[in-house]
Protein backbone atom coordinates (compact mmCIF):
# COMPACT_ATOMS: atom_id res chain seq x y z
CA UNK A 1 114.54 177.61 408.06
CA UNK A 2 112.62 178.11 404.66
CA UNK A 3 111.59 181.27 403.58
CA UNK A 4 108.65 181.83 400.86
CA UNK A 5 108.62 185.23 399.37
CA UNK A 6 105.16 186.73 398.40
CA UNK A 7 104.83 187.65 394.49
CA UNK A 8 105.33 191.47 395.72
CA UNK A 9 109.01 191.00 396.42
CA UNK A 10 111.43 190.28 393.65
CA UNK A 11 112.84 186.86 392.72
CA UNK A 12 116.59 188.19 392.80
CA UNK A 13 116.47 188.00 396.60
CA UNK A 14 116.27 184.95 396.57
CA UNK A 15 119.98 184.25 395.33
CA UNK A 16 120.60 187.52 397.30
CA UNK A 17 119.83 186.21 400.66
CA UNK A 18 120.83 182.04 400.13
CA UNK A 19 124.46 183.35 402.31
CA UNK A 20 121.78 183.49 405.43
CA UNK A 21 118.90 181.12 404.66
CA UNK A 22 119.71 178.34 402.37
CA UNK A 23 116.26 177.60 401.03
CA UNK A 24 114.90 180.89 400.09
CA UNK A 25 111.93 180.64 397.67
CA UNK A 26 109.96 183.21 395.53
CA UNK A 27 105.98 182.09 394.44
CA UNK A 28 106.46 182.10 390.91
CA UNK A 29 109.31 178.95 391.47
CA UNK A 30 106.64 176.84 392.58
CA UNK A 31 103.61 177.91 390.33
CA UNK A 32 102.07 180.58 392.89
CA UNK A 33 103.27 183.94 390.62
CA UNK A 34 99.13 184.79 390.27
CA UNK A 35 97.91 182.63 393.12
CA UNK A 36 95.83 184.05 395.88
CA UNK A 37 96.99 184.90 399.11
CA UNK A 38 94.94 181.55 400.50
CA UNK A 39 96.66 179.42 397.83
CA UNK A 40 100.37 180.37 399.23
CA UNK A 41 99.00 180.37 402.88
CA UNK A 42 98.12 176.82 401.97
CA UNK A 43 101.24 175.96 399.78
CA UNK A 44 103.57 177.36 403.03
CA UNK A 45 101.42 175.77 405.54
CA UNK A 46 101.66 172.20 403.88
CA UNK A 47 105.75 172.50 403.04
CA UNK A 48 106.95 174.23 406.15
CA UNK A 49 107.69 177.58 404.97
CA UNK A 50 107.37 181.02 406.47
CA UNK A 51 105.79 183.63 404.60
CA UNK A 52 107.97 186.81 403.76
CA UNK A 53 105.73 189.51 402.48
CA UNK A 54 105.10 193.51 402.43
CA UNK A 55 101.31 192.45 402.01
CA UNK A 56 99.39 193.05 404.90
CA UNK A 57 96.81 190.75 404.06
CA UNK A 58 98.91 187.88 405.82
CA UNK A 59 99.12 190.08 408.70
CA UNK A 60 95.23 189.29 408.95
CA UNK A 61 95.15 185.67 407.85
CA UNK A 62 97.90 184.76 410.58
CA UNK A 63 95.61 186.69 413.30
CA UNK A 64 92.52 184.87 411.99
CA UNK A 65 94.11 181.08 411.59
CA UNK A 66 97.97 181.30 413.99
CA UNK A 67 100.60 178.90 412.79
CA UNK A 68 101.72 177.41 410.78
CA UNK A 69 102.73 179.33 408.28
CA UNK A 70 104.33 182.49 410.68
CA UNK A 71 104.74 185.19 408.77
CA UNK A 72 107.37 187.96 408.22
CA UNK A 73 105.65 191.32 407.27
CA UNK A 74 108.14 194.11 406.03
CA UNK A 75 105.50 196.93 406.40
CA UNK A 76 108.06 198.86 405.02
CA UNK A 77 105.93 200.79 401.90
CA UNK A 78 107.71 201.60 398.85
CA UNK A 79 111.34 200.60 398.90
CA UNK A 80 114.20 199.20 396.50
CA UNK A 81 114.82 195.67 396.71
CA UNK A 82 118.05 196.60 398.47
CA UNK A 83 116.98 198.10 401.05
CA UNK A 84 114.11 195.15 401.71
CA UNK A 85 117.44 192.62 401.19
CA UNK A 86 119.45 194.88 403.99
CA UNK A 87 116.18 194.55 406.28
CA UNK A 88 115.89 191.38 406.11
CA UNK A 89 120.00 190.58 406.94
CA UNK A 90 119.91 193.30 409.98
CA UNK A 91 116.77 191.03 411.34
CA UNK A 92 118.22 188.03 410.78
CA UNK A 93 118.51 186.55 414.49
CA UNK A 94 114.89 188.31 415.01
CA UNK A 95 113.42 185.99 411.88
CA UNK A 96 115.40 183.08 413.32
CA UNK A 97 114.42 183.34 416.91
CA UNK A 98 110.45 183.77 415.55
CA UNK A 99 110.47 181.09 413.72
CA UNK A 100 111.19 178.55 416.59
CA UNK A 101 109.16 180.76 419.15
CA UNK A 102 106.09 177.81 419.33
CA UNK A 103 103.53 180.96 420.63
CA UNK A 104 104.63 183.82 417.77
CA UNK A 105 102.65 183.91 414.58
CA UNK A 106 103.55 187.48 413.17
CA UNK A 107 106.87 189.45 412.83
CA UNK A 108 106.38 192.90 411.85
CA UNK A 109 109.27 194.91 410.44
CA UNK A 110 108.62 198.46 410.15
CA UNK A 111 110.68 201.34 408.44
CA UNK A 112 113.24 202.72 411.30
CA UNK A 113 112.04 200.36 414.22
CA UNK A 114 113.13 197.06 415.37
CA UNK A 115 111.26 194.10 414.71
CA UNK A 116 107.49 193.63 416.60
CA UNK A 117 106.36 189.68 417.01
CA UNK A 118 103.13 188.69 418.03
């Protein structure tokens, strides 16, 4: 599974999380640090990622235009990067299961819930 985090997550979780998900990606590694959010839709679309993200935006984009890319939303508001790191490990076989789910274009992760997919 490959994993593209949005410019509003940090880069370090990246190395953080490569113990779960071997190719984890952050924007600004592949030229996408001030890119809009239609330039990484596209970039993730043609490469096979899924979008990781606590931008709603992408929320709206994967209602408007489905998969591919799915899309991971941690509508989690403001939080350290360890607790977005920890959020993203306890969800783990949620992400995983999403991602192969052919009908599923959003996961939602919100602060003291489980994970929503639609």
């Amino acid at each position: 599974m490959k994993l593209l985090l949005d410019q509003n997550l940090s880069p370090r979780l990246c190395d953080r999380l490569r113990d779960v998900w071997t190719e984890v990606v952050h924007v600004r590694a592949v030229g996408l640090a001030a890119a809009d959010d239609s330039a990484v839709w596209a970039y993730a679309r043609q490469h096979g990622f899924t979008i990781v993200s606590k931008d709603g935006d992408f929320s709206g984009r994967s209602s408007l235009y489905g998969a591919p890319p799915k899309v991971v939303w941690l509508a989690l508001g403001n939080c350290s990067t360890s607790e977005i790191e920890r959020r993203l490990r306890s969800h783990r076989d949620e992400i995983e299961t999403f991602t192969t789910e052919p009908d599923t274009t959003l996961l939602v992760i919100e602060p003291g819930q489980g994970a929503g997919v639609s």
